[in-house]
C-alpha atoms as a PDB file:
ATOM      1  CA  UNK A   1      28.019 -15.035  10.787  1.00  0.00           C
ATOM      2  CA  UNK A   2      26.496 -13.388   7.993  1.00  0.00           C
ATOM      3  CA  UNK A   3      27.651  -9.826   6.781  1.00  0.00           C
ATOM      4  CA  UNK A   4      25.532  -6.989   7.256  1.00  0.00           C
ATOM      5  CA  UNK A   5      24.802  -6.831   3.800  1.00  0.00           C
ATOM      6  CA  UNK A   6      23.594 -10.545   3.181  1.00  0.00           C
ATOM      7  CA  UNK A   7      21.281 -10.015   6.162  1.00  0.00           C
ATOM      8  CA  UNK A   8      20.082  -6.322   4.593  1.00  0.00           C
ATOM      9  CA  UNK A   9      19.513  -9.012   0.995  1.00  0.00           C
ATOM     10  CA  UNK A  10      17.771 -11.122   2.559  1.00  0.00           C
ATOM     11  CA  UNK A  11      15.100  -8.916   4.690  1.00  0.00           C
ATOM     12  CA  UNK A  12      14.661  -6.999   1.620  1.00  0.00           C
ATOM     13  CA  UNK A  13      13.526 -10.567   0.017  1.00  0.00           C
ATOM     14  CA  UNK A  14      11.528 -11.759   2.405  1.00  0.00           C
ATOM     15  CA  UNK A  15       9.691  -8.642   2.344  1.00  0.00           C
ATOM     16  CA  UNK A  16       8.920  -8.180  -1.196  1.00  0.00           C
ATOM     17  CA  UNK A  17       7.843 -12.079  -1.471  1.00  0.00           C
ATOM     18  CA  UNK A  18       7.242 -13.380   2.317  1.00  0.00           C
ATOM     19  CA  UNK A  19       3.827 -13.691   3.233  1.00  0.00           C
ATOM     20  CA  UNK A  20       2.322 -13.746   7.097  1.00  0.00           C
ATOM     21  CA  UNK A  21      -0.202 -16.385   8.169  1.00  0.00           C
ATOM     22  CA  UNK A  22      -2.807 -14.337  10.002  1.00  0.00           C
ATOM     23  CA  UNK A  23      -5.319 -17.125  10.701  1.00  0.00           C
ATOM     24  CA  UNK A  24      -4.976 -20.522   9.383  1.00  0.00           C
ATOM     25  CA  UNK A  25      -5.463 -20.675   5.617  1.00  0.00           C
ATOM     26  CA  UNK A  26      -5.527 -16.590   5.041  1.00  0.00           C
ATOM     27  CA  UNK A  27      -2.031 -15.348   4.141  1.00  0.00           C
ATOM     28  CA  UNK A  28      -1.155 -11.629   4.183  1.00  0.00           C
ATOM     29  CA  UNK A  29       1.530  -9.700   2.153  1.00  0.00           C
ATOM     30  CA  UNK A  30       2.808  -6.302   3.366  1.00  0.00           C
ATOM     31  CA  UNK A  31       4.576  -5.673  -0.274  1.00  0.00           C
ATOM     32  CA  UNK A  32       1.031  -6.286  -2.078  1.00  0.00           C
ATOM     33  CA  UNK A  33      -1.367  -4.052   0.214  1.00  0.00           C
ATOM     34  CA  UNK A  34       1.142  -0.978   0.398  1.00  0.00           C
ATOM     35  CA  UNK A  35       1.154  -1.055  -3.295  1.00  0.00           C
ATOM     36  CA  UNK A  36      -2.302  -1.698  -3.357  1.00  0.00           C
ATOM     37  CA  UNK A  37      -2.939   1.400  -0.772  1.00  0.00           C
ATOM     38  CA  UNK A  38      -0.561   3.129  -3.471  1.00  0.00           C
ATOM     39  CA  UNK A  39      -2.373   2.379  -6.511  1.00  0.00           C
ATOM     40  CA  UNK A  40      -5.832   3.243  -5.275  1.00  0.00           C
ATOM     41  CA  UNK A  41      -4.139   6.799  -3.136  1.00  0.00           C
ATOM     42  CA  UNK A  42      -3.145   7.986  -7.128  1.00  0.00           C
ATOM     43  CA  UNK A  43      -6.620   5.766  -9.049  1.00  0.00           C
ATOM     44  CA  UNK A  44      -5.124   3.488 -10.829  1.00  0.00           C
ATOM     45  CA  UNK A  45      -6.452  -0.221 -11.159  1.00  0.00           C
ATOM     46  CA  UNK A  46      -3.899  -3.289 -10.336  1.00  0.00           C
ATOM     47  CA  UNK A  47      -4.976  -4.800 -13.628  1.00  0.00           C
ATOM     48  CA  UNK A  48      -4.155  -1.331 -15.510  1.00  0.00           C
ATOM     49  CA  UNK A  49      -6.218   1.380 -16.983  1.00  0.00           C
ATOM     50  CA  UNK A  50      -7.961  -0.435 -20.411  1.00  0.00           C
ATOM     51  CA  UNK A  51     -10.274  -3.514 -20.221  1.00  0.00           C
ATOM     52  CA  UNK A  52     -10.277  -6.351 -22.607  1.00  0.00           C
ATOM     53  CA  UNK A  53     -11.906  -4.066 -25.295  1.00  0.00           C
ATOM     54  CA  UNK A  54      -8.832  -1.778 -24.646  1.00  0.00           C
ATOM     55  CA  UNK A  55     -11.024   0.884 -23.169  1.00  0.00           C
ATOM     56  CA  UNK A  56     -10.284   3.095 -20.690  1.00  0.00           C
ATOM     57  CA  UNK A  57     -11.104   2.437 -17.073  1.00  0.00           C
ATOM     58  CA  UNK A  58     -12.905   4.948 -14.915  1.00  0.00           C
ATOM     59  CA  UNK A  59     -11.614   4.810 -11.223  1.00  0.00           C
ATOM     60  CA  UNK A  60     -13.868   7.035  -8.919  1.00  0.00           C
ATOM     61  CA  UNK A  61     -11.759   7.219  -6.052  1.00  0.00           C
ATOM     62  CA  UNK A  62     -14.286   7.531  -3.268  1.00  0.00           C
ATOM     63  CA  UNK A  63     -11.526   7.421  -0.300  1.00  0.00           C
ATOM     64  CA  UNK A  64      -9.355  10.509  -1.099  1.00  0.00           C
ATOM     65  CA  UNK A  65     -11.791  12.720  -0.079  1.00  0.00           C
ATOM     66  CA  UNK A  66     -12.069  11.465   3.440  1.00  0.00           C
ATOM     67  CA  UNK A  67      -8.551  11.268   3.883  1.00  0.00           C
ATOM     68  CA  UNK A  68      -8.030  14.640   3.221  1.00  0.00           C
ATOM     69  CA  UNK A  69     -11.522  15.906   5.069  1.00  0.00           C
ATOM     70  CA  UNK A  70      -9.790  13.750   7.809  1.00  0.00           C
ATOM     71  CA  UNK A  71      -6.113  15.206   7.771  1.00  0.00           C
ATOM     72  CA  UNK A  72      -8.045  18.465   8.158  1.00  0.00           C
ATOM     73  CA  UNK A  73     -10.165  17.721  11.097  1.00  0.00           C
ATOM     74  CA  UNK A  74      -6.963  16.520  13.060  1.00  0.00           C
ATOM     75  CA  UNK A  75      -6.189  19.123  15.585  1.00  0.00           C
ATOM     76  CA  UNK A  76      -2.306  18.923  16.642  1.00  0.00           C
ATOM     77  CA  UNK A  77      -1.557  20.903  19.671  1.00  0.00           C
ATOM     78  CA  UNK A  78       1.673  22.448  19.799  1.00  0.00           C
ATOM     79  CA  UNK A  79       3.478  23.695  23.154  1.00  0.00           C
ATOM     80  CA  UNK A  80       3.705  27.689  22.589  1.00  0.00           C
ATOM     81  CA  UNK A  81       7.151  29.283  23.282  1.00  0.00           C
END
């Protein structure tokens, strides 16, 4: 049997390069879209901030907005004491 350690190794691996078939011929990586979700949260491009003229990139991050408007329209109720 494998030591705890060797099986932590090799989850972390298979998590930063495994890939899940969804459907046949579409694979899915859960390492790629949370740093994808993480990129776009803060506006910042995968490919960087300058094109191939070494400009900058604008990013108009049209998703924060509703996240937050959404975080605030979430009504947690709370047992009073």
């Amino acid at each position: 049997m494998d030591s705890i350690y060797e099986f932590v190794k090799s989850a972390r691996d298979e998590y930063c390069s495994g890939t899940i078939e969804v459907i046949p011929g579409y694979e899915f990586s859960r390492h790629v879209t949370l740093c994808t979700i993480e990129l776009y949260y803060n506006s910042k491009f995968i490919s960087g901030s300058k094109d191939g003229l070494r400009r900058k990139k604008r990013f108009y991050n049209i998703c924060k907005f509703r996240m937050n408007v959404a975080i605030r329209a979430t009504d947690l109720d709370t047992p009073r004491t």
